[in-house]
N, C-alpha and C. Protein backbone atom coordinates (compact mmCIF):
# COMPACT_ATOMS: atom_id res chain seq x y z
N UNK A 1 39.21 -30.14 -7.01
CA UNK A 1 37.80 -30.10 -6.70
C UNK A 1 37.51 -29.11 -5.58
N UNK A 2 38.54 -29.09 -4.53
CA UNK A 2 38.22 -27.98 -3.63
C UNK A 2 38.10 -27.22 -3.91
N UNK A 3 39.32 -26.19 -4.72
CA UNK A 3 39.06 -24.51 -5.01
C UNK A 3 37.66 -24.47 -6.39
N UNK A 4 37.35 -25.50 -7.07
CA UNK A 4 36.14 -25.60 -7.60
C UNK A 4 34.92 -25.21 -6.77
N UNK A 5 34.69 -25.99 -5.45
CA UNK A 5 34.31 -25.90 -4.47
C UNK A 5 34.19 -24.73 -4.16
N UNK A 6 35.05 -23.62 -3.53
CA UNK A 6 34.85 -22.65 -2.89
C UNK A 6 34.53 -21.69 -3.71
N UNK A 7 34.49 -21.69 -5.64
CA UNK A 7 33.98 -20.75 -6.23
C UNK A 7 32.67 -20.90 -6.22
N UNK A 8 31.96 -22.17 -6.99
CA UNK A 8 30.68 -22.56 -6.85
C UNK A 8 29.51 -22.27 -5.26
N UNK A 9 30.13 -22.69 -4.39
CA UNK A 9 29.22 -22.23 -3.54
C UNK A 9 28.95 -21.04 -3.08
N UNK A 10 29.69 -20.02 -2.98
CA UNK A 10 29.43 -18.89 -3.07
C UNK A 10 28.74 -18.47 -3.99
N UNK A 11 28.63 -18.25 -5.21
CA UNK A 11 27.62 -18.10 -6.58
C UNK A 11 26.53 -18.71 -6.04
N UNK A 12 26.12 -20.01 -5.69
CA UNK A 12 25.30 -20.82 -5.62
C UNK A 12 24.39 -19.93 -4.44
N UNK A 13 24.87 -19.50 -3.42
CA UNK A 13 24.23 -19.35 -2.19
C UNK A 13 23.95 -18.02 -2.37
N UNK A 14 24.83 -16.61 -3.59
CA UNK A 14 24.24 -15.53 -3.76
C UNK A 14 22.97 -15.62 -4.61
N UNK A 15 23.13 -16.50 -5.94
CA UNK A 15 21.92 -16.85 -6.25
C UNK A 15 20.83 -17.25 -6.00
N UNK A 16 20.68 -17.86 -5.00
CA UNK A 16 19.54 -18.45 -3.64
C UNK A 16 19.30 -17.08 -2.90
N UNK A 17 20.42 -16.10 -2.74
CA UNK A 17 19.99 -15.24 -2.24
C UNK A 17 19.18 -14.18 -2.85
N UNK A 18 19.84 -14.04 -4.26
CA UNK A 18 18.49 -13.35 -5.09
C UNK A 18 17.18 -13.90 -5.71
N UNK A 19 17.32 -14.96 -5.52
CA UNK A 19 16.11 -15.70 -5.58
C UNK A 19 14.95 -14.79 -4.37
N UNK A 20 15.51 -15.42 -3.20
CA UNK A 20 14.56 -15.19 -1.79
C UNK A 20 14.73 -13.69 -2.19
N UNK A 21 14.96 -12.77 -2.16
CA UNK A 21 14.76 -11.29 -1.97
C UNK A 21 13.87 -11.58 -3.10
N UNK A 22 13.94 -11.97 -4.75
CA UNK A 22 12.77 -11.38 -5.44
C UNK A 22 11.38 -12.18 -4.81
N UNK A 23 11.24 -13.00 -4.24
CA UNK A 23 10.58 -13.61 -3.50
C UNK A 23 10.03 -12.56 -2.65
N UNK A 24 10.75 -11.83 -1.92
CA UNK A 24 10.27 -10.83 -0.73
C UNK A 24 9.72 -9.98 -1.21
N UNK A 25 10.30 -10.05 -2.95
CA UNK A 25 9.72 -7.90 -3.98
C UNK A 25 8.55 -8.43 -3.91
N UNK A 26 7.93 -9.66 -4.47
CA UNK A 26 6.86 -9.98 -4.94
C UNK A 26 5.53 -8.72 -4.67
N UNK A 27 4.94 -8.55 -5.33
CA UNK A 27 3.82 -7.25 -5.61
C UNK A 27 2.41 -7.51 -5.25
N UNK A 28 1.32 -7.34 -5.29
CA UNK A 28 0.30 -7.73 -5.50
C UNK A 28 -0.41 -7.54 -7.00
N UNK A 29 -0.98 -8.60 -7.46
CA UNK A 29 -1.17 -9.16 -8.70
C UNK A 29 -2.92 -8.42 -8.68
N UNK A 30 -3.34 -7.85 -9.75
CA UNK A 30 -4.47 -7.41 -10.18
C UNK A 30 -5.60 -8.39 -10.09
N UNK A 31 -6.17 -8.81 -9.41
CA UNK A 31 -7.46 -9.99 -9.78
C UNK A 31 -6.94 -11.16 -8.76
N UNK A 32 -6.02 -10.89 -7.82
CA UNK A 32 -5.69 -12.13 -7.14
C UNK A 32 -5.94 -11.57 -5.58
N UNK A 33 -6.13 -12.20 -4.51
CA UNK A 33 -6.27 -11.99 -3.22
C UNK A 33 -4.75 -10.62 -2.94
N UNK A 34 -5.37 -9.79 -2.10
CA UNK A 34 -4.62 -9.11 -1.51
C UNK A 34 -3.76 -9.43 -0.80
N UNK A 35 -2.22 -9.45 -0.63
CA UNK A 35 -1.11 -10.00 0.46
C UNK A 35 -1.06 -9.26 1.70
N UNK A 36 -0.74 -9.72 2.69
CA UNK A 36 -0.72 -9.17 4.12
C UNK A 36 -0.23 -7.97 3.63
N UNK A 37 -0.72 -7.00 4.85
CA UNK A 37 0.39 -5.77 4.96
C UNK A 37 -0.79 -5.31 6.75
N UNK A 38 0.68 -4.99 7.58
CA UNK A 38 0.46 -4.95 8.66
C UNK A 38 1.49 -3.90 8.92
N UNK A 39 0.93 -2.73 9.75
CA UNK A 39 2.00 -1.78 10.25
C UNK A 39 1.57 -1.14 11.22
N UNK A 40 2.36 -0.47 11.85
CA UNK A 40 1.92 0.85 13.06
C UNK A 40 1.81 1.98 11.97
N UNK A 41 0.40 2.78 12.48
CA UNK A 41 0.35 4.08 11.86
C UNK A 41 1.33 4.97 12.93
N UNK A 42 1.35 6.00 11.96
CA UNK A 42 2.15 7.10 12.67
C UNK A 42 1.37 7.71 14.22
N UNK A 43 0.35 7.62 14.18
CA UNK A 43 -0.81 7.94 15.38
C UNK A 43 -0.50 6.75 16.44
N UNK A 44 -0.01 5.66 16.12
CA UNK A 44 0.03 4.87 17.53
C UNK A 44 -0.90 3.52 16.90
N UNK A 45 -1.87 3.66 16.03
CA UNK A 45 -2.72 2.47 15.66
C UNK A 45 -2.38 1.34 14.70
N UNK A 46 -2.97 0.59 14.94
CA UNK A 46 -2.44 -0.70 14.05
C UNK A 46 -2.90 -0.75 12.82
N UNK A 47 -2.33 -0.78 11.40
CA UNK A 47 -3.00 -1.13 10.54
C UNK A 47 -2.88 -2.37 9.88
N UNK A 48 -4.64 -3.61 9.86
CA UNK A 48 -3.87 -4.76 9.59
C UNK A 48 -5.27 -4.76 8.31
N UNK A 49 -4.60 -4.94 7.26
CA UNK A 49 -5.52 -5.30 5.94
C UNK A 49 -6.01 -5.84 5.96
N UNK A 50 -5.96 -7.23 6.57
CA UNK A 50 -6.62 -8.77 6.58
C UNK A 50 -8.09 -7.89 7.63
N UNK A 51 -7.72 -7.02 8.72
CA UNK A 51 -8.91 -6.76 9.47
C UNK A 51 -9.97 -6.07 9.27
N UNK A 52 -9.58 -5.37 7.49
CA UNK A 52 -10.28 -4.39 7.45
C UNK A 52 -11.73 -5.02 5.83
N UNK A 53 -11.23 -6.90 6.13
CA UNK A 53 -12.66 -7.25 5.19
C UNK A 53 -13.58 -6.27 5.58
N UNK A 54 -14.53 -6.23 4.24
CA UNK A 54 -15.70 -5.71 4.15
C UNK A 54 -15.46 -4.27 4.26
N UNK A 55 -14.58 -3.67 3.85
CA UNK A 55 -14.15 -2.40 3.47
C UNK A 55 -13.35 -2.31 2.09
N UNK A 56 -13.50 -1.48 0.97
CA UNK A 56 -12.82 -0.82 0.22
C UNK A 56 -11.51 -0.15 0.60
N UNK A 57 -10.57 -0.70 0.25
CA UNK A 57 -8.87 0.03 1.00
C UNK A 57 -8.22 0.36 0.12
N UNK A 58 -8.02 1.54 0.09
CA UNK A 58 -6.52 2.32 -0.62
C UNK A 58 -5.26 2.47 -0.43
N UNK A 59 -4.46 1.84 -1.32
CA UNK A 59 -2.91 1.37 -0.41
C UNK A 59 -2.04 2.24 -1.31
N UNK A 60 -1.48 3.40 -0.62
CA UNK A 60 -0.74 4.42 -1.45
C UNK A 60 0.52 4.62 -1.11
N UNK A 61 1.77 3.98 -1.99
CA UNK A 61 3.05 3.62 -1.74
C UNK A 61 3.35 5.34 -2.06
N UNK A 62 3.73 6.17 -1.07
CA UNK A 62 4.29 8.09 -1.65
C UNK A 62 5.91 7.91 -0.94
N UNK A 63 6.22 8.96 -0.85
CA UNK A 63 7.40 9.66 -0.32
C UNK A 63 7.03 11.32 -0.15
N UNK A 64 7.99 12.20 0.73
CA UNK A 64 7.73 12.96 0.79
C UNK A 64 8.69 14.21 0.00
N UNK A 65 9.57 13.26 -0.87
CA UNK A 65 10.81 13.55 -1.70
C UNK A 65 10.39 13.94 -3.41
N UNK A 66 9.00 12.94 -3.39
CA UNK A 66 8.38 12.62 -4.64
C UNK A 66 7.51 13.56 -4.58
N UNK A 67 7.67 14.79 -6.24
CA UNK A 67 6.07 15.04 -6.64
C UNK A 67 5.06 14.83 -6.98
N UNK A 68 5.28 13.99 -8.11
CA UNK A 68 3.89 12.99 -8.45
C UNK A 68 3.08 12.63 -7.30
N UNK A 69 3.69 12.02 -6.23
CA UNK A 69 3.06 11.38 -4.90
C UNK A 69 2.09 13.04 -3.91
N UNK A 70 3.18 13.80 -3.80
CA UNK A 70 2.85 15.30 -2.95
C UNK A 70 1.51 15.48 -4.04
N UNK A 71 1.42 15.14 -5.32
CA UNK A 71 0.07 15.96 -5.73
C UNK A 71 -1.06 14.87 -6.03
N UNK A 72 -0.80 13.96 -6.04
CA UNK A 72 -1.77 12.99 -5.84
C UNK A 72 -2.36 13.01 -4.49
N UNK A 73 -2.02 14.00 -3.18
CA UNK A 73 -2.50 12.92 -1.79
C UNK A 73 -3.23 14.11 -1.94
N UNK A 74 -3.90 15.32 -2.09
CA UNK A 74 -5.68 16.27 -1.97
C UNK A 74 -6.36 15.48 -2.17
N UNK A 75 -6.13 14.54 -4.21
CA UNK A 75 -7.36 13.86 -4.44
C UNK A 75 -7.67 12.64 -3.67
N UNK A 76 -6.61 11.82 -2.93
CA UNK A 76 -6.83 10.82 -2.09
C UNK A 76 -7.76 11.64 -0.95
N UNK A 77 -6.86 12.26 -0.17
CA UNK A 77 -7.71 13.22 1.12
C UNK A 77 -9.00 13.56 0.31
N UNK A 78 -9.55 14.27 -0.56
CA UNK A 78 -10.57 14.57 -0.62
C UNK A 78 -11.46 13.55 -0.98
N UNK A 79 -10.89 12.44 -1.61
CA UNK A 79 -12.13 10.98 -1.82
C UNK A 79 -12.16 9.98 -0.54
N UNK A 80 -11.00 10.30 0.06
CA UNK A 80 -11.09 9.61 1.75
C UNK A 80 -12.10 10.45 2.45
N UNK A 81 -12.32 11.60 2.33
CA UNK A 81 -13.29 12.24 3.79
C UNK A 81 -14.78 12.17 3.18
N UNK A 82 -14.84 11.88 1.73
CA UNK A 82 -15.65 11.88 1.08
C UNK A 82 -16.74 10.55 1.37
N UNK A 83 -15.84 9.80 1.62
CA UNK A 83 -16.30 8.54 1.47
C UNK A 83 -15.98 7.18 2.47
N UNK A 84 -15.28 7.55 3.32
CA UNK A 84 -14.79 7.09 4.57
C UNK A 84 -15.88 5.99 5.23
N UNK A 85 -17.04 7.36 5.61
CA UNK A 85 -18.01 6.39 5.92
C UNK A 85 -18.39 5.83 5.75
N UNK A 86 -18.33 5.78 4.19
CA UNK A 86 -19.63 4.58 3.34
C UNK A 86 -18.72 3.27 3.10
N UNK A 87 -17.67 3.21 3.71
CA UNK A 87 -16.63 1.87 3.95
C UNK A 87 -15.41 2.06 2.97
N UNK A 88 -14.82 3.16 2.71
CA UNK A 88 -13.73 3.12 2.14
C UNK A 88 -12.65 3.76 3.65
N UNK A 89 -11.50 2.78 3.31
CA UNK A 89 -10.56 3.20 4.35
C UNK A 89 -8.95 3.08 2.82
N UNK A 90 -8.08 4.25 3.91
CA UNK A 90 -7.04 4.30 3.16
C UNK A 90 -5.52 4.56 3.99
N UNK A 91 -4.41 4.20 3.42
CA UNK A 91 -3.39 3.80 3.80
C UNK A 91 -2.30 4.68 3.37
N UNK A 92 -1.39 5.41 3.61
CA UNK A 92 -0.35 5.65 3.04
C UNK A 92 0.80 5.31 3.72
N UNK A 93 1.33 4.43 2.86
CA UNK A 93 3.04 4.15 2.99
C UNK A 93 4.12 4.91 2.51
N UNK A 94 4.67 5.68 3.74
CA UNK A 94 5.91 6.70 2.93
C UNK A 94 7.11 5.54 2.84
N UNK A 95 7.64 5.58 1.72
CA UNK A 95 9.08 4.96 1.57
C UNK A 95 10.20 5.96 2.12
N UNK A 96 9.78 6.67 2.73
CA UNK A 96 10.69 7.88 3.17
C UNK A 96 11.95 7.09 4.07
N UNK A 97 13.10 7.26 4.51
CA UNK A 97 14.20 7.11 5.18
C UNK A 97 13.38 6.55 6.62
N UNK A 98 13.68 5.81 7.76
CA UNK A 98 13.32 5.79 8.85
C UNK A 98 13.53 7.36 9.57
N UNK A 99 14.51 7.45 9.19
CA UNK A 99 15.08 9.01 10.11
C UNK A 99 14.71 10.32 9.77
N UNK A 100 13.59 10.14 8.11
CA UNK A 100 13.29 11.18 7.86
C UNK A 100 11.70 11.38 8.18
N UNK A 101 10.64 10.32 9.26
CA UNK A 101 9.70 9.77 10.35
C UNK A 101 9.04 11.53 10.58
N UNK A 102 9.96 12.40 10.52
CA UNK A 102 9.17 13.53 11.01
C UNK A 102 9.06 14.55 10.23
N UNK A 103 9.51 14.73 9.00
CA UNK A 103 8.74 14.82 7.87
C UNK A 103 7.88 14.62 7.31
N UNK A 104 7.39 13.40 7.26
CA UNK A 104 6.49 12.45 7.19
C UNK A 104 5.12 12.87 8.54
N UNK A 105 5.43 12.71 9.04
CA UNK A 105 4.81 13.45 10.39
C UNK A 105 4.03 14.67 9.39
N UNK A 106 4.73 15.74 9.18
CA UNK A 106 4.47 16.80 9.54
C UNK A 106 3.60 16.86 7.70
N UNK A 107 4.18 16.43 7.14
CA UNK A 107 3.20 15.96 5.82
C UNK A 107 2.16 15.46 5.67
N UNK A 108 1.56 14.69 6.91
CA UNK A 108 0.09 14.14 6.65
C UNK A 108 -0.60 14.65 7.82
N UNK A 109 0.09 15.89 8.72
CA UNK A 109 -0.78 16.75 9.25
C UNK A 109 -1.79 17.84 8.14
N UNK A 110 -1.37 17.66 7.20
CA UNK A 110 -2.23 18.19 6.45
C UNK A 110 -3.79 17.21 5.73
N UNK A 111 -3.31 16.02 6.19
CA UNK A 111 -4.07 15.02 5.45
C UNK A 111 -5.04 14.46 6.78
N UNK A 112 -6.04 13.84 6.03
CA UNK A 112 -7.34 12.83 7.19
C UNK A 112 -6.78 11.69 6.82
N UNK A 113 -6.43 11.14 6.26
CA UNK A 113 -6.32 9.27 6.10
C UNK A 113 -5.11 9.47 6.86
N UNK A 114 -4.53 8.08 7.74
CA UNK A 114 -3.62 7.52 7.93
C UNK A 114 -2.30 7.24 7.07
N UNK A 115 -0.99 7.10 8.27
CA UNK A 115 -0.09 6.73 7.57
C UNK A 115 0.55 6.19 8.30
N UNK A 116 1.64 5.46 7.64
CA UNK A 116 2.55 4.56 8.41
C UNK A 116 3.74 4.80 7.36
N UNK A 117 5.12 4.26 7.87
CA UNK A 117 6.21 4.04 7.59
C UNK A 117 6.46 2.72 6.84
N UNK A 118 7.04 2.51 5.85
CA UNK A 118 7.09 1.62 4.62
C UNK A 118 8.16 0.15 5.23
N UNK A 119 9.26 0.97 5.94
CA UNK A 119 10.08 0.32 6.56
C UNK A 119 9.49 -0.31 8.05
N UNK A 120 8.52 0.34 8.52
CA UNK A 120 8.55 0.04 10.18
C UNK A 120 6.96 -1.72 9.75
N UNK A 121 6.89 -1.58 8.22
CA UNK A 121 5.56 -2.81 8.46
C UNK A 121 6.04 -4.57 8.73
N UNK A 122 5.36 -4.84 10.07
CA UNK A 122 5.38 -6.08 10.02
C UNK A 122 5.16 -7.06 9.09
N UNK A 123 4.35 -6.73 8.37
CA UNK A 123 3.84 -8.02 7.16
C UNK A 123 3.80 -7.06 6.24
N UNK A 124 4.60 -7.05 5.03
CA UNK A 124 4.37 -6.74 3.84
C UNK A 124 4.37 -7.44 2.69
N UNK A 125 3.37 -7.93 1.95
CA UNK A 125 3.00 -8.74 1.02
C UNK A 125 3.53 -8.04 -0.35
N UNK A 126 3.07 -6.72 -0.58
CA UNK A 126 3.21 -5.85 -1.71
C UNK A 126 4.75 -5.56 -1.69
N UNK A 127 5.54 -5.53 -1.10
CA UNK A 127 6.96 -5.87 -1.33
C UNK A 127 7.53 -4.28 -1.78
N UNK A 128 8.81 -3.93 -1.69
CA UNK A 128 8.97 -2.42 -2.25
C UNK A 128 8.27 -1.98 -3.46
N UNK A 129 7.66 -0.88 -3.53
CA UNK A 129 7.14 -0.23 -5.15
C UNK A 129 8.54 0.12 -6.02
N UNK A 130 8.10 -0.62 -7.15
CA UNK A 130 9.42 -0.22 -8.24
C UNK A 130 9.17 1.52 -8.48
N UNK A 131 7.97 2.07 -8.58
CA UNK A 131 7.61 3.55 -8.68
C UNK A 131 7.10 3.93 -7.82
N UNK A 132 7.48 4.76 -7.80
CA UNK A 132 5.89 6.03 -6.73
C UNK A 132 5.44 7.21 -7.80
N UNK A 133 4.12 7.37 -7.25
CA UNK A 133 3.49 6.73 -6.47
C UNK A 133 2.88 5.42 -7.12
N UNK A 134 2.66 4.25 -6.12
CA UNK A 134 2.06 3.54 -6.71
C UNK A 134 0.87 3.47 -5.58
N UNK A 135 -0.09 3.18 -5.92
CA UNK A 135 -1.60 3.18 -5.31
C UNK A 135 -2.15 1.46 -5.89
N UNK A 136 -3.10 0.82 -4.29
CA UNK A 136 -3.57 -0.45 -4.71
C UNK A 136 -4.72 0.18 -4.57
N UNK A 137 -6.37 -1.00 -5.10
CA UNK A 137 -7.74 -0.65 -4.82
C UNK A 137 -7.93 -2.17 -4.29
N UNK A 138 -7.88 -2.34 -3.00
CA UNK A 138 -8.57 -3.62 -2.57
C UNK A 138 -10.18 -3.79 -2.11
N UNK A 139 -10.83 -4.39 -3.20
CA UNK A 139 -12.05 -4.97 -2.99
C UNK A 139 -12.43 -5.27 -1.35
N UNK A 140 -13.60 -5.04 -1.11
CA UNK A 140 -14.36 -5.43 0.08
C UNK A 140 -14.26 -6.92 0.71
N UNK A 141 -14.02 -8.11 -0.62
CA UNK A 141 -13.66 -9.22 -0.22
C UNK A 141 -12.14 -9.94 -0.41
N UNK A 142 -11.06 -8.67 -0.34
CA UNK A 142 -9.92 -9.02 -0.08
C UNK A 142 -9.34 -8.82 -1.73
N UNK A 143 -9.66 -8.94 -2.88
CA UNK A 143 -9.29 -9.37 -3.93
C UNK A 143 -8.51 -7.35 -4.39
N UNK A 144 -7.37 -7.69 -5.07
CA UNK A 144 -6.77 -6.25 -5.62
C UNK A 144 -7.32 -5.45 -7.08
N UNK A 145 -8.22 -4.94 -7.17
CA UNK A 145 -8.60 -4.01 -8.08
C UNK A 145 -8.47 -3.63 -8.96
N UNK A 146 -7.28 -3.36 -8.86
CA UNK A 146 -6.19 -1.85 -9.50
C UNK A 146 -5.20 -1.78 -8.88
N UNK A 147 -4.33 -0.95 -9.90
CA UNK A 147 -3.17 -1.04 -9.68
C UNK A 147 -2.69 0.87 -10.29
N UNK A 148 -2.80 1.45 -9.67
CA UNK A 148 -2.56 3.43 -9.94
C UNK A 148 -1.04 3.74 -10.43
N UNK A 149 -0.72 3.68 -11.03
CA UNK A 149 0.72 4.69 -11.19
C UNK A 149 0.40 5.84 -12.09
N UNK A 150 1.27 7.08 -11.85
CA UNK A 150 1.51 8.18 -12.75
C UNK A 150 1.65 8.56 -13.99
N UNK A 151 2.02 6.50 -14.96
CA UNK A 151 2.41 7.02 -16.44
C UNK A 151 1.04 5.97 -16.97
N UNK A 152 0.53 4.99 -16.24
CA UNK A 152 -0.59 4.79 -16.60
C UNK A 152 -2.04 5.36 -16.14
N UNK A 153 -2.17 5.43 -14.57
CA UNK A 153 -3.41 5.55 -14.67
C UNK A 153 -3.51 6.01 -13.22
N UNK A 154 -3.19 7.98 -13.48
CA UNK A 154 -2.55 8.41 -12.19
C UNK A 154 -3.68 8.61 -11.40
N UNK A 155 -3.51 8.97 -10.03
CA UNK A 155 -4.77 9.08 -9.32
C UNK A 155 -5.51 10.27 -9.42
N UNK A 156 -6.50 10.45 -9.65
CA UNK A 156 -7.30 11.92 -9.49
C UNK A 156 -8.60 11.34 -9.03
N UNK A 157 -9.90 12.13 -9.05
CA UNK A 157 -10.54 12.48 -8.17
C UNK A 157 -11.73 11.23 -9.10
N UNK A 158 -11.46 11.82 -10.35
CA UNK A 158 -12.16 11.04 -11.54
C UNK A 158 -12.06 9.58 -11.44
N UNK A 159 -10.48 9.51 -11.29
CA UNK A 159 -10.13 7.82 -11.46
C UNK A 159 -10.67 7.17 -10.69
N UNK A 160 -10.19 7.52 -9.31
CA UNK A 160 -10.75 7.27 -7.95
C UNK A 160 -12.53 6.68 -7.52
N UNK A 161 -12.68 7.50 -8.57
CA UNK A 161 -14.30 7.54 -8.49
C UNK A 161 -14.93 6.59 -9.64
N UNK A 162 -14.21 6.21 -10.36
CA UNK A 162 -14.17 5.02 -11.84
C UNK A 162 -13.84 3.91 -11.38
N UNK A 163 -13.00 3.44 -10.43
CA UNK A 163 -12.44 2.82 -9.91
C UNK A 163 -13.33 2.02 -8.48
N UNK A 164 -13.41 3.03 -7.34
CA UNK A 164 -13.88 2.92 -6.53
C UNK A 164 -15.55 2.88 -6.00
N UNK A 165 -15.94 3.86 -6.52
CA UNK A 165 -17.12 3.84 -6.70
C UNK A 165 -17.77 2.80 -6.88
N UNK A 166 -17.83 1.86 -7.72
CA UNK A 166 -18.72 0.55 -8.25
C UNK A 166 -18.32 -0.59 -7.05
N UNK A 167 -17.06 -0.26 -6.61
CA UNK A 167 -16.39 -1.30 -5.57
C UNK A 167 -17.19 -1.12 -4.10
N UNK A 168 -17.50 0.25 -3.57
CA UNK A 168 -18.20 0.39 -3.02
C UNK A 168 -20.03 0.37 -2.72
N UNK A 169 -20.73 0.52 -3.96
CA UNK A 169 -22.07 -0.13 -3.87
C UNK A 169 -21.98 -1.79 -4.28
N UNK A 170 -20.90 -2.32 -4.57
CA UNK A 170 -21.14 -3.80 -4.35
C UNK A 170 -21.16 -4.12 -2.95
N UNK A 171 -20.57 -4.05 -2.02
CA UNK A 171 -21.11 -4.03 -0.07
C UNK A 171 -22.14 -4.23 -0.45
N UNK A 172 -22.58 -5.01 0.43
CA UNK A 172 -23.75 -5.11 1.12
C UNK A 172 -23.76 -4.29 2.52
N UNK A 173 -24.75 -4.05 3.05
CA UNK A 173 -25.13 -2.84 4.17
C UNK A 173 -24.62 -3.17 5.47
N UNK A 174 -24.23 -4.25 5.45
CA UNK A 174 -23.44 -5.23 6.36
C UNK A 174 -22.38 -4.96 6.66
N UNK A 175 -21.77 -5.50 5.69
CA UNK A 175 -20.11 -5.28 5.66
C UNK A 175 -19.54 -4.05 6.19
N UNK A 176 -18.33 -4.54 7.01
CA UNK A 176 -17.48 -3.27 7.49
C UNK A 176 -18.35 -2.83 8.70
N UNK A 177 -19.61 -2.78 8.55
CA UNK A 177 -20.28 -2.07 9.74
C UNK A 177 -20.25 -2.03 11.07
N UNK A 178 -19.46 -3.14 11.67
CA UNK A 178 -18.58 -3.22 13.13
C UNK A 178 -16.91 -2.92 13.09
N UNK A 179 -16.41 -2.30 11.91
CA UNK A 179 -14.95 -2.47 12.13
C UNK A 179 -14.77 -0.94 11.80
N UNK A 180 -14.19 -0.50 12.94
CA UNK A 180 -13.38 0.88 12.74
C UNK A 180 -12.11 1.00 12.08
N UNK A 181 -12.17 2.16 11.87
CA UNK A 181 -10.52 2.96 11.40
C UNK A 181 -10.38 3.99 10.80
């Protein structure tokens, strides 16, 4: 029964262990409340989702390794400066290496929206992206939108605006109107 013993629990406790990690992948689900995601932007500022009710948020999982992602971020930048004010805020998460931080850097000096590091977020609900890019659309009252990838329903200026657009005249004139970012 012992050496029974010492095979079984090991199995037992790696299996518990892949349990809890797919537990940790877990994603955000289309039509269900948005999951935390909390990080330092690369600028020094905090980005916390939960703070940014009553805003339209764009959550864009890139790398700086990935093309699909490098040509998707104009049409983000250009529907972020576009529309910023009228309560859309947006996010990019590089999955990039920790050590490759200044790359990353020097990649969204070309860009107006924010970014942060994929690895450095305190609360991540959306869990690693199986692809990049992958892009969320979180509703004004927390709820997830959409869901963007490259072989379904890649980002452009069009989508963005099919997508977002209607999400944004649902606000009321209210909303968002004391919260920066």
């Amino acid at each position: 029964m012992g050496a029974l013993f010492w095979f079984v629990a090991p199995a037992a406790a790696a299996a518990m262990t892949v349990a809890a990690a797919g537990l940790a992948l877990a994603s955000a689900i289309v039509g269900q409340n948005s999951p935390a995601l909390v990080a330092p932007e690369l600028n020094g500022q905090n980005f916390d989702l939960a703070q940014l009710r009553g805003k339209v948020v764009i959550i864009d999982f890139w790398a700086t390794w990935c093309p699909p992602c490098r040509k998707e971020m104009p049409a983000l930048n250009a529907f972020y400066r576009h529309y910023h004010d009228k309560g859309l805020d947006v996010i990019a998460l590089s999955a990039d290496r920790p050590r490759d931080r200044s790359d990353v850097v020097k990649v969204m000096q070309s860009f107006s929206y924010p970014a942060a590091m994929l690895h450095d977020a305190k609360a991540n609900g959306f869990g690693e992206p199986s692809e990049l890019p992958t892009t969320y659309v979180v509703d004004a009252q927390g709820i997830v939108r959409a869901k963007l990838t490259p072989d379904e329903k890649p980002v452009t200026e069009q989508m963005l605006a099919a997508v977002v657009l209607p999400l944004l005249r649902e606000r009321t004139p209210t909303q968002g109107a004391t919260q920066g970012h």
